[in-house]
N, C-alpha and C. Protein backbone atom coordinates (compact mmCIF):
# COMPACT_ATOMS: atom_id res chain seq x y z
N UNK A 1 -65.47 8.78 42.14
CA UNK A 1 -66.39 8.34 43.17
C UNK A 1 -66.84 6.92 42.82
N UNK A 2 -67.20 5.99 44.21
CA UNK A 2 -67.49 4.85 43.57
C UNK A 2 -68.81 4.71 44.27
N UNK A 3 -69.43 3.83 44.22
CA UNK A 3 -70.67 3.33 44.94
C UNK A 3 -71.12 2.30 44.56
N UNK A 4 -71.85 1.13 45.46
CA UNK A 4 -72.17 -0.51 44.89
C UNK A 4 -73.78 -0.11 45.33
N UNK A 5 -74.63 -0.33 43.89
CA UNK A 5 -76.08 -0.46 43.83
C UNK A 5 -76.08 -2.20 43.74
N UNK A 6 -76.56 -2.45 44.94
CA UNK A 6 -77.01 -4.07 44.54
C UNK A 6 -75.96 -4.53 44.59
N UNK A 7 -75.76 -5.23 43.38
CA UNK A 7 -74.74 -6.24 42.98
C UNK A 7 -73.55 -5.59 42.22
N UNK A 8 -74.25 -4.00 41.49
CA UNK A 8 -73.21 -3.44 41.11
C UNK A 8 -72.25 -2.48 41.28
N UNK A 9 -71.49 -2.26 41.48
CA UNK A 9 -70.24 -1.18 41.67
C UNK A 9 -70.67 -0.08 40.09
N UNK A 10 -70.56 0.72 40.83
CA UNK A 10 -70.65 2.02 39.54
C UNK A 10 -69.28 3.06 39.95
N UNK A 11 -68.37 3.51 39.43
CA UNK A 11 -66.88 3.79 39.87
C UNK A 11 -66.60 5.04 38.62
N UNK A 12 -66.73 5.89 38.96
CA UNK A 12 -66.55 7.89 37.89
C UNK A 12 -65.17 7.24 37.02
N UNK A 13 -63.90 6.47 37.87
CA UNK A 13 -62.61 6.63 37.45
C UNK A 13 -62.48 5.52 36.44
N UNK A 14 -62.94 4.56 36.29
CA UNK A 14 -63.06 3.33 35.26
C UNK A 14 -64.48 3.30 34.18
N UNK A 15 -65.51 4.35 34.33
CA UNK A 15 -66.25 4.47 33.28
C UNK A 15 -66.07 5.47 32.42
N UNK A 16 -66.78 5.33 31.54
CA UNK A 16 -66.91 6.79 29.92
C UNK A 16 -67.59 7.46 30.32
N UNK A 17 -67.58 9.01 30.42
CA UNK A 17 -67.79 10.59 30.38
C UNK A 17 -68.79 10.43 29.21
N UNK A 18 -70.00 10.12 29.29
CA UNK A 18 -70.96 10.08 27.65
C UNK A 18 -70.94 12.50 28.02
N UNK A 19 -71.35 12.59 28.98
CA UNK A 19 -71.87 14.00 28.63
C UNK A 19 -71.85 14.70 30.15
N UNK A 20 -72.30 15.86 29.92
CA UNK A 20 -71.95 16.61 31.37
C UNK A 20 -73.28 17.92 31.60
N UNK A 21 -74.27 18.42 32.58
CA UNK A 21 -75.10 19.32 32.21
C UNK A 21 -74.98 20.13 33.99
N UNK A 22 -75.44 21.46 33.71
CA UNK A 22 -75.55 22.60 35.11
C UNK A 22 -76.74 22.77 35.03
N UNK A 23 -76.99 23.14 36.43
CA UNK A 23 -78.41 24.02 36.88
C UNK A 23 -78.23 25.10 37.74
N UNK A 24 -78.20 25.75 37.04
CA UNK A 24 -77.61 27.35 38.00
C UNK A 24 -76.06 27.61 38.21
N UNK A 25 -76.00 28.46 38.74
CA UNK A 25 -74.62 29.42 38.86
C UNK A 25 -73.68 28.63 40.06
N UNK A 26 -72.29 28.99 39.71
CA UNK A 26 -71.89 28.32 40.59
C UNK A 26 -72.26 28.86 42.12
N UNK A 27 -71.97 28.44 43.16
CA UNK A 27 -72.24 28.69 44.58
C UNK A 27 -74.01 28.94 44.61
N UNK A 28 -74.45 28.95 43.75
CA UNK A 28 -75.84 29.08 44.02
C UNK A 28 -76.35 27.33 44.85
N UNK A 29 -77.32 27.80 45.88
CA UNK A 29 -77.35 26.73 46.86
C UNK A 29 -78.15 25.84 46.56
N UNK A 30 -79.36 26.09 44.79
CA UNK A 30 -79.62 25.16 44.79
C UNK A 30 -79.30 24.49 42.81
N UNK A 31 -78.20 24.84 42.71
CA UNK A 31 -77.30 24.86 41.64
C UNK A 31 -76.73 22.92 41.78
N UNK A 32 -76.74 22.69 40.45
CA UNK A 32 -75.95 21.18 40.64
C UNK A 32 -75.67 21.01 39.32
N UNK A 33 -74.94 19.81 39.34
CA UNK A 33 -74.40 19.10 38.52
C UNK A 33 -74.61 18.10 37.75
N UNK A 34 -74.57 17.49 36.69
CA UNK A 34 -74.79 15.55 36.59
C UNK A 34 -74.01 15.30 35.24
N UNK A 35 -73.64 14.36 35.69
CA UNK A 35 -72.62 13.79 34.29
C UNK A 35 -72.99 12.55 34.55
N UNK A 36 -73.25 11.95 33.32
CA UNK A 36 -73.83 10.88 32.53
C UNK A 36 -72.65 10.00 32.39
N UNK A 37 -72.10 8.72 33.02
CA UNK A 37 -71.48 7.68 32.24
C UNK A 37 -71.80 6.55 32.01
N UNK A 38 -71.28 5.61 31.73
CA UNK A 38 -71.39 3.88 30.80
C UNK A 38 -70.01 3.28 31.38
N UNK A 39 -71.15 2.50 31.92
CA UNK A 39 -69.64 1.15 32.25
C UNK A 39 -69.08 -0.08 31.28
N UNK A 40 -68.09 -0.28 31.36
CA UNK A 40 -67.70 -1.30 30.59
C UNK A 40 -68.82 -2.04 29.80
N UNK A 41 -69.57 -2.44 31.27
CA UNK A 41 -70.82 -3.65 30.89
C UNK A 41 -71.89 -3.04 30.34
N UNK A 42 -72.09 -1.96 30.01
CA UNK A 42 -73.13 -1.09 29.01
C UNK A 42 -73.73 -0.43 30.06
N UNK A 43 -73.75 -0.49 31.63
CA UNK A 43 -74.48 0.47 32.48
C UNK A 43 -74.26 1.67 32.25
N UNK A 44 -75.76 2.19 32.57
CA UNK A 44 -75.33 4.09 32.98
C UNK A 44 -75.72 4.32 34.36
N UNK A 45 -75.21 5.60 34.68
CA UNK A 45 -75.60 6.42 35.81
C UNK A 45 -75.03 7.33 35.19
N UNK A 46 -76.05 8.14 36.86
CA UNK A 46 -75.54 9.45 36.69
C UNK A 46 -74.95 9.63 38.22
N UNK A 47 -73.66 10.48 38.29
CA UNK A 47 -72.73 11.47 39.57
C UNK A 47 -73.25 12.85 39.33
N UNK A 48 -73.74 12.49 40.77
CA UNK A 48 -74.58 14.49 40.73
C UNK A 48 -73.91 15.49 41.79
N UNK A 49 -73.31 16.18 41.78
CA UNK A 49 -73.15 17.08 42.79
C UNK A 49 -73.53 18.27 43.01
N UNK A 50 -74.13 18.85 44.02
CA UNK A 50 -74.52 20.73 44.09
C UNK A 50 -74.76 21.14 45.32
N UNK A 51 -75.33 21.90 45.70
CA UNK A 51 -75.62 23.04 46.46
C UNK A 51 -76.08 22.01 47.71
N UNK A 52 -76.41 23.27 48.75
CA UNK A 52 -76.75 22.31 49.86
C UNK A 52 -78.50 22.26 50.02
N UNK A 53 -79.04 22.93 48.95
CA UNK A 53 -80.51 23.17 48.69
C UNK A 53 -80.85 22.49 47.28
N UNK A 54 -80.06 21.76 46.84
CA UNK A 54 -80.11 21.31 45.42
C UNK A 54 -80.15 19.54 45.81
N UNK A 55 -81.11 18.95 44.29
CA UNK A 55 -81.43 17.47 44.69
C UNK A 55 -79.78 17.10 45.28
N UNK A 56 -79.04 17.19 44.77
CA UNK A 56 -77.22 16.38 44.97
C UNK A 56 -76.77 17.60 46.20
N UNK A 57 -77.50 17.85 47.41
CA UNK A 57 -76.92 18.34 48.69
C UNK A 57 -75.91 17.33 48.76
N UNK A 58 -75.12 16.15 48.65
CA UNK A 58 -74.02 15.53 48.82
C UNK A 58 -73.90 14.56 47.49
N UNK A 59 -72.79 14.44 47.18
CA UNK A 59 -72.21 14.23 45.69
C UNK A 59 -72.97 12.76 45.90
N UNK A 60 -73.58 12.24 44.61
CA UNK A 60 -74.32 10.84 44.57
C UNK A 60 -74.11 10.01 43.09
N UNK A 61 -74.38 9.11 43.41
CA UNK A 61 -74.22 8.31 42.15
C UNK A 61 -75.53 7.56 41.84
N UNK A 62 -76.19 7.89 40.67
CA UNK A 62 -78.14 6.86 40.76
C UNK A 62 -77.78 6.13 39.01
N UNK A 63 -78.59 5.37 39.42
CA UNK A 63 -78.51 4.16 38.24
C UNK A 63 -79.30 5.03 37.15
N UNK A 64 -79.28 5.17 35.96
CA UNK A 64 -80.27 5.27 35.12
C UNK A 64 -80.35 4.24 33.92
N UNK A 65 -81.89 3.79 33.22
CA UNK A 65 -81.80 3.07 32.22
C UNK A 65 -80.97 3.66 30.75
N UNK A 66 -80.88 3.24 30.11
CA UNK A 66 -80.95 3.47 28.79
C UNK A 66 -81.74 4.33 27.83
N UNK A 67 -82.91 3.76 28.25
CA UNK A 67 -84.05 4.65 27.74
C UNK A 67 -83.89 6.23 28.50
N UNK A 68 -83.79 6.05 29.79
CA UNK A 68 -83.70 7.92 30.30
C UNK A 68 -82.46 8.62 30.41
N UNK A 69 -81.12 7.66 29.97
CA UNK A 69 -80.10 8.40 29.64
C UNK A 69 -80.49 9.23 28.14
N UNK A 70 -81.23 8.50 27.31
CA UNK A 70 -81.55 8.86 25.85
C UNK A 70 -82.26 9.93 25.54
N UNK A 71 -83.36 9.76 26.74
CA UNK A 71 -84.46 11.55 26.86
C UNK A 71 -84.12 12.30 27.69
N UNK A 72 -83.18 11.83 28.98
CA UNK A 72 -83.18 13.00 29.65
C UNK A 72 -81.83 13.63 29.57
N UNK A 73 -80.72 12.97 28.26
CA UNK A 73 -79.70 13.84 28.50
C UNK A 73 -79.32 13.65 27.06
N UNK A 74 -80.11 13.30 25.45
CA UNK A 74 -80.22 13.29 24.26
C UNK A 74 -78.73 12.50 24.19
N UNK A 75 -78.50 11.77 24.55
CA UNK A 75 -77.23 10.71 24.15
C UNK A 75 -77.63 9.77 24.21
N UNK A 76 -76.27 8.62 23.60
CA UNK A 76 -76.59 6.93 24.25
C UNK A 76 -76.26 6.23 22.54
């Protein structure tokens, strides 16, 4: 998946996989996904996908700092 925040392009197929986490069962509607990567240029985000009652009702891509890749997913 790709998506341009701003000025930047954030792209699943050309960044690093740092980590991967679930919330609930699969098909559960408000069940999702998020995997954590790093771009070349040291960015992170996160690609979220889940349920149609879950924050990622359609697969997304959100910027995160450094600092909340570090607490909210213990990597970095």
């Amino acid at each position: 998946m790709e998506k341009r925040i701003g000025r930047v392009v954030y792209n699943t197929e050309t960044s690093t996989l740092l980590c991967s986490r679930s919330d609930g069962e699969y098909g559960d509607a408000h069940g999702y996904e998020e995997h954590l990567y790093k771009t070349k240029k040291g960015k992170y985000f996160v690609h979220g996908v889940g349920g149609t009652e879950s924050k990622y009702p359609e697969a997304d891509i959100c910027e995160i700092s450094e600092e909340d890749a570090r607490s909210q997913f213990g990597v970095v």
